[in-house]
N, C-alpha and C. Protein backbone atom coordinates (compact mmCIF):
# COMPACT_ATOMS: atom_id res chain seq x y z
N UNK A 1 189.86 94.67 159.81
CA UNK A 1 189.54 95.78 160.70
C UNK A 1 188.91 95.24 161.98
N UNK A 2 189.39 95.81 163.03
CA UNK A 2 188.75 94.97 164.37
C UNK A 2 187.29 95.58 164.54
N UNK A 3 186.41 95.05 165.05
CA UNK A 3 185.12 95.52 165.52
C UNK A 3 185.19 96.55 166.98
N UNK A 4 184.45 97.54 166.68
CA UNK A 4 184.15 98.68 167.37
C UNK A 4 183.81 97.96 168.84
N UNK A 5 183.48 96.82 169.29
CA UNK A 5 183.08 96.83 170.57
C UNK A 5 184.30 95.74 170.84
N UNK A 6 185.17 95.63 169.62
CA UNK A 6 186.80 95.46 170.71
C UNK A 6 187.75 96.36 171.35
N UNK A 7 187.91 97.32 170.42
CA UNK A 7 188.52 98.65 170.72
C UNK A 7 187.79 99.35 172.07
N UNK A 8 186.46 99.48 171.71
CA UNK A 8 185.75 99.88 173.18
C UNK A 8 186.05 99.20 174.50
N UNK A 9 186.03 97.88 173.88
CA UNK A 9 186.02 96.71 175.63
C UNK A 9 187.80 97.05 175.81
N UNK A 10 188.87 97.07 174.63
CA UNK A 10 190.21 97.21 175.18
C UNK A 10 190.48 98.70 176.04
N UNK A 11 189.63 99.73 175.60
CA UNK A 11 190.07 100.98 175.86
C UNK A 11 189.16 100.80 177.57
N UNK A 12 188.10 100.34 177.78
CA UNK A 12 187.67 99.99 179.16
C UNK A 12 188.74 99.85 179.98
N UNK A 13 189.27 98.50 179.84
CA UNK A 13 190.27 97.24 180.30
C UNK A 13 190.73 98.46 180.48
N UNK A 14 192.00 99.15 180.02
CA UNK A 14 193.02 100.23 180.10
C UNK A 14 192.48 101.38 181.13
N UNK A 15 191.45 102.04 180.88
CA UNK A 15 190.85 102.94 181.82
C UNK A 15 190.59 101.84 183.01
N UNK A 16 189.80 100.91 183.38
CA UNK A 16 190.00 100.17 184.91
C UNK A 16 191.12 99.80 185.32
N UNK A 17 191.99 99.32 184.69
CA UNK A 17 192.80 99.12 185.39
C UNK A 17 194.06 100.22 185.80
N UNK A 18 193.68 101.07 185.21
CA UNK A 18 194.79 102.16 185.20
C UNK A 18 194.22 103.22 186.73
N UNK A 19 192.95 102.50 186.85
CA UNK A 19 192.42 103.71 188.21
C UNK A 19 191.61 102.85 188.91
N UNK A 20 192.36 102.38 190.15
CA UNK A 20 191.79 101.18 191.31
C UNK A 20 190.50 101.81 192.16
N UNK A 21 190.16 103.35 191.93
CA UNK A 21 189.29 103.62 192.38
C UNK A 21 188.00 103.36 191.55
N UNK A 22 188.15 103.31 190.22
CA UNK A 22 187.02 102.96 189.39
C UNK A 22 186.50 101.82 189.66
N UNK A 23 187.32 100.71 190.19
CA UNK A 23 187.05 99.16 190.16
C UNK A 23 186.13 98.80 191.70
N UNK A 24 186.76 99.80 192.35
CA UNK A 24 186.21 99.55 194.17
C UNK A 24 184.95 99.95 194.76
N UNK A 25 184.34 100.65 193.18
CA UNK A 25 182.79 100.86 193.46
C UNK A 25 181.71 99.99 192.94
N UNK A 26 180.32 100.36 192.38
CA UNK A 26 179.56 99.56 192.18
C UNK A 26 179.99 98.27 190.80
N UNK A 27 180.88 98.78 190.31
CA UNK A 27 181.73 97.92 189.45
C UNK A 27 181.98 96.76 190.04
N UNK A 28 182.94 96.91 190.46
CA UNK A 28 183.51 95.61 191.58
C UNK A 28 182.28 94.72 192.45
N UNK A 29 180.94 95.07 192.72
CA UNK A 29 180.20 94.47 193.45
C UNK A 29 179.44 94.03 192.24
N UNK A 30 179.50 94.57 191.03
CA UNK A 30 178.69 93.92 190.00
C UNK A 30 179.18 93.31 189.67
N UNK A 31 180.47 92.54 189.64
CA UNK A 31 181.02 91.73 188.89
C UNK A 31 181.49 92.25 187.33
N UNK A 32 181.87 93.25 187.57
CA UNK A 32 182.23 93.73 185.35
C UNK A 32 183.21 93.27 185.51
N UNK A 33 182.56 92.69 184.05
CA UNK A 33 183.77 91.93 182.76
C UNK A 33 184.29 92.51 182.07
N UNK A 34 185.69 92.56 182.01
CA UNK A 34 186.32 93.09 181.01
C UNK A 34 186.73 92.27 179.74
N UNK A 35 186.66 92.71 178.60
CA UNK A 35 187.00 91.61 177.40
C UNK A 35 188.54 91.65 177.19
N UNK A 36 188.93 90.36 177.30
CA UNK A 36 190.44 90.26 176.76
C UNK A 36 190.79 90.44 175.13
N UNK A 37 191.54 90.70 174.41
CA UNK A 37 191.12 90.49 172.79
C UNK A 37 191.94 89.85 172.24
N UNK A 38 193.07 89.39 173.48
CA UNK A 38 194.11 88.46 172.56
C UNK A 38 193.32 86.78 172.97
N UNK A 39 192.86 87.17 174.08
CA UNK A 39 192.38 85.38 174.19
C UNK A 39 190.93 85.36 174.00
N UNK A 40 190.61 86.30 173.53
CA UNK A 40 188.65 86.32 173.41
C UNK A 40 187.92 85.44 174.43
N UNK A 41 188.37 86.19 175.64
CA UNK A 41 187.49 85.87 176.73
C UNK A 41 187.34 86.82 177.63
N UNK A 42 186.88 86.86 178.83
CA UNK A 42 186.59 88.26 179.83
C UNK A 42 187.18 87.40 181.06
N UNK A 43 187.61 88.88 181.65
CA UNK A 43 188.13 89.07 183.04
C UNK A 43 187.49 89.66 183.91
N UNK A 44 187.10 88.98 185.51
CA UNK A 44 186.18 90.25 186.07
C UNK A 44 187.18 91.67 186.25
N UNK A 45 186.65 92.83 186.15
CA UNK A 45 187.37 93.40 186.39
C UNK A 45 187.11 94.35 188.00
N UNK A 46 187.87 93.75 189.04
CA UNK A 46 187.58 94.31 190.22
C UNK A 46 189.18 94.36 191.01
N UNK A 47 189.12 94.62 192.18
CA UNK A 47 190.40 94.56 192.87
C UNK A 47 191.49 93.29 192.92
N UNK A 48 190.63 92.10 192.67
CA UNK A 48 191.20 90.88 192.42
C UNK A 48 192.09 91.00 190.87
N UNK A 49 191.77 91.76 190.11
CA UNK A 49 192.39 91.96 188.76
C UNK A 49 193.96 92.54 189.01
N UNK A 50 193.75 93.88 189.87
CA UNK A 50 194.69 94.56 190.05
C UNK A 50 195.77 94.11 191.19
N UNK A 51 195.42 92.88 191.85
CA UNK A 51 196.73 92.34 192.37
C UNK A 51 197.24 91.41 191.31
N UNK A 52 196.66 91.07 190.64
CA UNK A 52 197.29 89.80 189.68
C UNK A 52 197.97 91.23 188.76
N UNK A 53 197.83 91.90 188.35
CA UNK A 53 198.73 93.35 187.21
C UNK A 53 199.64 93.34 187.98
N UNK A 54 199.88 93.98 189.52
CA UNK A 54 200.42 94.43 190.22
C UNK A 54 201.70 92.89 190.45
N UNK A 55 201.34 91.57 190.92
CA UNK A 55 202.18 90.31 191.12
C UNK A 55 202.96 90.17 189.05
N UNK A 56 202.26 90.70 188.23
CA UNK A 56 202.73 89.99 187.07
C UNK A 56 204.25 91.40 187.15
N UNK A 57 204.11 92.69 187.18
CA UNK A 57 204.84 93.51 187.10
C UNK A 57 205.73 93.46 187.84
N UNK A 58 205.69 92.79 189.20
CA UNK A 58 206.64 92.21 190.25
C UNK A 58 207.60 91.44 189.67
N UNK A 59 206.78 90.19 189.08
CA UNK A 59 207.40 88.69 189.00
C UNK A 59 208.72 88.89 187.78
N UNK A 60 208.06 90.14 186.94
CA UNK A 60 208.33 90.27 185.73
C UNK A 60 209.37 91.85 185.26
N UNK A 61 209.89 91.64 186.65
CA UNK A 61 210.90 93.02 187.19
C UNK A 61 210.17 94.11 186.14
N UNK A 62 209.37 94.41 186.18
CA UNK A 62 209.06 96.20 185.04
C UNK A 62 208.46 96.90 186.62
N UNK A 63 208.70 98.19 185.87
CA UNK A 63 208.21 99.36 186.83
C UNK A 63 207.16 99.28 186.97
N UNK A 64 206.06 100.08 187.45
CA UNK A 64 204.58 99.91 188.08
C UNK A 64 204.36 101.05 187.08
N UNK A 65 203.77 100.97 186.29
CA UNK A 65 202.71 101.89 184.78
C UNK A 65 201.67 101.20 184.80
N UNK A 66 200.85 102.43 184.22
CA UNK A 66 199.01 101.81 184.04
C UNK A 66 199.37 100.91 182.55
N UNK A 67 198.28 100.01 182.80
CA UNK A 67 198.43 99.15 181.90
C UNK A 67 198.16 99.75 180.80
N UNK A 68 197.42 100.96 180.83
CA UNK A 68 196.87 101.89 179.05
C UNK A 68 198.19 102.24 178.31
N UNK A 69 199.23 102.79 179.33
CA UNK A 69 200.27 103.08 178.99
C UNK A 69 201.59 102.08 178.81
N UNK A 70 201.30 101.26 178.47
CA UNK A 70 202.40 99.92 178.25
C UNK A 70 201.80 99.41 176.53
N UNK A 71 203.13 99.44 175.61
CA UNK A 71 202.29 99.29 174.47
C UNK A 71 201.83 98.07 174.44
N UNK A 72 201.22 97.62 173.22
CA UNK A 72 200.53 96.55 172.43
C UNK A 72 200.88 94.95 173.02
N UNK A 73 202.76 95.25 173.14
CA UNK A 73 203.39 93.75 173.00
C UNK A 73 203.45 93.39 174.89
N UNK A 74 203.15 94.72 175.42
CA UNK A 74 203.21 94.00 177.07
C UNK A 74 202.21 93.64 177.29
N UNK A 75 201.08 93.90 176.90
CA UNK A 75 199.27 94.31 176.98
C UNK A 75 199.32 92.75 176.66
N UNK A 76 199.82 92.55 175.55
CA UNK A 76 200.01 91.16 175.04
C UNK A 76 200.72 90.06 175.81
N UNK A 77 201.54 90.16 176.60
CA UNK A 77 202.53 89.99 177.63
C UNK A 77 201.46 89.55 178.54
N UNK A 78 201.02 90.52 179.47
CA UNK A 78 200.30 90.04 180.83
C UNK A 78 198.98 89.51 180.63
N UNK A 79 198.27 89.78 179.88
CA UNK A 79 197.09 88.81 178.86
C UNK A 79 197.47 87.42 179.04
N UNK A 80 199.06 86.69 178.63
CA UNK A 80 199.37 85.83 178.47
C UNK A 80 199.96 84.84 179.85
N UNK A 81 200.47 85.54 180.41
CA UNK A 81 200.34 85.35 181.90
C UNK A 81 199.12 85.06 182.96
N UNK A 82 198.58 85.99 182.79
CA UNK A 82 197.41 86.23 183.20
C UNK A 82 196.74 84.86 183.02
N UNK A 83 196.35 84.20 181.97
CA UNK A 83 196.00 82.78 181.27
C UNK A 83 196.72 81.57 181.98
N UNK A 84 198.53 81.67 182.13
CA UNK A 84 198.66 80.86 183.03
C UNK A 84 198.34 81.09 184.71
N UNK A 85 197.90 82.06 185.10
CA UNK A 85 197.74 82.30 186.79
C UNK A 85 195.99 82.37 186.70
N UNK A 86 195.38 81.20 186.09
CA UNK A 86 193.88 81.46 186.48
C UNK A 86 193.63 81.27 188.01
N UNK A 87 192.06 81.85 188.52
CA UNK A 87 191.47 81.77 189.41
C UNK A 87 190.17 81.49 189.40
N UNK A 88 189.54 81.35 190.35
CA UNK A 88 188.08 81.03 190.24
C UNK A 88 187.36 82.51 189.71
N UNK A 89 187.81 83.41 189.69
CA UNK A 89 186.71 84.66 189.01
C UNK A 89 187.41 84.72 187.60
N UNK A 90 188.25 83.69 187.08
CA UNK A 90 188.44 84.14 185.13
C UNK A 90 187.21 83.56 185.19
N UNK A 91 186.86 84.04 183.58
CA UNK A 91 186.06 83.39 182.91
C UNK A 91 186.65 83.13 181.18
């Protein structure tokens, strides 16, 4: 059974990134982390997040959907990507 503050940190991840206005406020100047749960590590989650979603959905011909709404195996997908396109704000 997964632990309650994975499901919480995944259902976050899904709500920020699914609404660029959530990320462009005191969020984004705080630096929030979002938890990854396939690579058990965190992502900041700010506007820098949402061009790397936005370049992986490009690179990776799919339509533009919030990431909440893409099941399990894409979530799993750009997680994995994501890992090869680090930057100086992964952690």
């Amino acid at each position: 059974m997964r632990h309650p503050y994975r499901i919480l940190s995944s259902l976050l991840l899904a709500a920020v990134l699914a609404s660029p206005l959530a990320i462009t406020g005191c969020a984004a100047r705080a630096g929030y982390q979002v938890y990854d749960p396939y690579y058990n590590d965190y992502h900041r989650s700010d506007d820098h997040e949402i061009v790397y979603y936005n370049q992986w959905e490009t690179e990776t011909h799919r339509d533009h959907r919030d990431f909440n709404k893409r099941d399990k195996d894409e979530q799993k997908q750009y997680w994995a990507w994501r890992h090869d396109h680090p930057d100086n704000d992964h952690h």
